[in-house]
Protein backbone atom coordinates (compact mmCIF):
# COMPACT_ATOMS: atom_id res chain seq x y z
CA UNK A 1 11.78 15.61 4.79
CA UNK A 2 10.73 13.96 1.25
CA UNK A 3 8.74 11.73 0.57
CA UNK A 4 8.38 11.12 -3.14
CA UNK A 5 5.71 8.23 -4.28
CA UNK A 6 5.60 6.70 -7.66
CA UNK A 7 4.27 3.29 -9.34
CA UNK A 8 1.03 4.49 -10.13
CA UNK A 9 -1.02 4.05 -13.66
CA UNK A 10 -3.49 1.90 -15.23
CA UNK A 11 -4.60 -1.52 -14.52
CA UNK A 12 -7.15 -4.10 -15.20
CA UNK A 13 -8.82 -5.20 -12.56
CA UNK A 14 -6.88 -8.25 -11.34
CA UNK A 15 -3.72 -7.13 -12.34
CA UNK A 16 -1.12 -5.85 -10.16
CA UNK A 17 1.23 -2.87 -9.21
CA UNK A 18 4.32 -2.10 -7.12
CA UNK A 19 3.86 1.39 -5.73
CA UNK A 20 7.55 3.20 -3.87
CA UNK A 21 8.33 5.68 -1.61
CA UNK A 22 11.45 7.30 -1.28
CA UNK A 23 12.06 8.73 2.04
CA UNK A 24 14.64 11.26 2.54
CA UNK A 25 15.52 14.42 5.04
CA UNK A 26 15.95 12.27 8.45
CA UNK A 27 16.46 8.97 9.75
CA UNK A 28 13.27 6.96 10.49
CA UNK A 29 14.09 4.81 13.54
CA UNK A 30 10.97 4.25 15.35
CA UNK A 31 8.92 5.67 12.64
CA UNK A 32 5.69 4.37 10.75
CA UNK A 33 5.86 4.48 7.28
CA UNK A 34 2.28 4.33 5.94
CA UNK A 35 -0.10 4.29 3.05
CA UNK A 36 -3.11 6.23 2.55
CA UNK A 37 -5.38 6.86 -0.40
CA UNK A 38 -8.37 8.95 -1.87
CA UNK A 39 -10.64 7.70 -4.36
CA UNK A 40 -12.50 10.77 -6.24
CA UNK A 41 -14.95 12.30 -4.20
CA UNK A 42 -14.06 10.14 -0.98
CA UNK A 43 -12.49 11.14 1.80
CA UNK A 44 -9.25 9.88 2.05
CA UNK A 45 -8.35 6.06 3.61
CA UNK A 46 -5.72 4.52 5.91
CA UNK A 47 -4.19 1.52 3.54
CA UNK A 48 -1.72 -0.05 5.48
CA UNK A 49 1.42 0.64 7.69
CA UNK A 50 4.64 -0.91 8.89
CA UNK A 51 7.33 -0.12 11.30
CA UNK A 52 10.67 0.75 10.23
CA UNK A 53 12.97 -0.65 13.02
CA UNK A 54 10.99 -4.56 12.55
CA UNK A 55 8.77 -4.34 9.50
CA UNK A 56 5.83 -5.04 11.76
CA UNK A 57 2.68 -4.41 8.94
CA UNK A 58 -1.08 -3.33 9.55
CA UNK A 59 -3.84 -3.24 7.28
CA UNK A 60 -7.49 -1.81 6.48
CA UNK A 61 -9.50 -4.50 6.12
CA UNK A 62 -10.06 -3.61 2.51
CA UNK A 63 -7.34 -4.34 1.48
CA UNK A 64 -6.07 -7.29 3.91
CA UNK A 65 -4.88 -10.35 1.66
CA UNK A 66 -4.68 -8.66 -1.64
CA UNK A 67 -1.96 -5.75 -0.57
CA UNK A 68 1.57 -6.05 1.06
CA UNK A 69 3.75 -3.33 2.91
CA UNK A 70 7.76 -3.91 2.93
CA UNK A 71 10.51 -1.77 3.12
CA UNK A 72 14.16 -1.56 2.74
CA UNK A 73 15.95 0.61 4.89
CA UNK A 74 19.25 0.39 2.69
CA UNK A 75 17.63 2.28 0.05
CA UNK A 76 14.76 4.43 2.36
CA UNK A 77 12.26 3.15 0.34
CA UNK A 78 8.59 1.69 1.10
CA UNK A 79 6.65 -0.14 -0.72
CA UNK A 80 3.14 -1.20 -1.53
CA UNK A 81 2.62 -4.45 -3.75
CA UNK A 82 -0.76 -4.62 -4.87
CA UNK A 83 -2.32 -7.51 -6.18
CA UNK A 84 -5.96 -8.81 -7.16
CA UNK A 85 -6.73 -5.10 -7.75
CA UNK A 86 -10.76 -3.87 -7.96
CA UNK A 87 -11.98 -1.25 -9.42
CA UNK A 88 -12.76 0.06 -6.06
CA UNK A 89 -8.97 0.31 -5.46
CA UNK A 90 -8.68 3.73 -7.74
CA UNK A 91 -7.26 6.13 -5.77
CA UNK A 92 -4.37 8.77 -5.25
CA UNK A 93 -1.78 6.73 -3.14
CA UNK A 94 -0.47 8.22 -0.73
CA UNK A 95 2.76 7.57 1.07
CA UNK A 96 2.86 9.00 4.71
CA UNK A 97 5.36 9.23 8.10
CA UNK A 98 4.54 9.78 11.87
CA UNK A 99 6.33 9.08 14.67
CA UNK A 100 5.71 6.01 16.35
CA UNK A 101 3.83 7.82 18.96
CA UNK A 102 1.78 10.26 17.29
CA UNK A 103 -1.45 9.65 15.77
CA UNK A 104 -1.33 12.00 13.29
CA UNK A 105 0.87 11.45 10.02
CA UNK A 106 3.22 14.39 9.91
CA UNK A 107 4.54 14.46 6.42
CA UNK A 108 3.25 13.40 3.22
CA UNK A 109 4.23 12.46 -0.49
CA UNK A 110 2.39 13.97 -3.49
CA UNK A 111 0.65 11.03 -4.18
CA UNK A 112 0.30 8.91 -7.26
CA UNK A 113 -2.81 7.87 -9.15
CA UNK A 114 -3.77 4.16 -9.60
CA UNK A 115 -7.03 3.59 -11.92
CA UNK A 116 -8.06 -0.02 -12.03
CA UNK A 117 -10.20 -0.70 -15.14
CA UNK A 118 -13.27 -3.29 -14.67
């Protein structure tokens, strides 16, 4: 399985970004595909999730309102709009995919960077 993030880069605060995931290696029926991310010298933090059978979305509350999950299972990509970005939103982005009954994510992307400029 692949996973392979991009969208990342610079930003002013405010701005926006469109992160994707491309998801490869299986089918994910009844699989969450989620988002995490690490800002430098944090540990790292659950962003959001959705479902890939109904597109059923959950987010942290930091980023409720401002950020938006969607997928499209034609192309096996996720993605992660981003809008009314803070500087506090720097981070490697993560994409991530667990089954829909585990609690654990089981496989990862390599991340992407996102720095948001004040």
């Amino acid at each position: 399985v692949q996973l392979q993030a991009s969208g990342g880069g610079l930003v002013q605060a405010g701005g926006s970004l469109r992160l994707s995931c491309a998801a490869s290696g299986r089918t994910f029926t009844n699989w969450h595909m989620g988002w995490v991310r690490q800002a430098p010298g944090k540990e790292r933090e659950f962003v959001g999730r959705i479902t890939w059978n109904l597109g059923t979305t959950y987010y942290s509350d930091s980023v409720k309102g401002r950020f938006t999950i969607s997928r499209d299972t034609a192309k096996n990509t996720v993605y992660l709009q981003m809008n009314s970005l803070k500087p506090e939103d720097t981070a490697v982005y993560y994409c991530a995919a667990r089954s829909s009954g585990a609690y654990d994510w089981k496989y990862w992307g390599q991340g992407t960077l996102v720095t948001v400029s004040s």
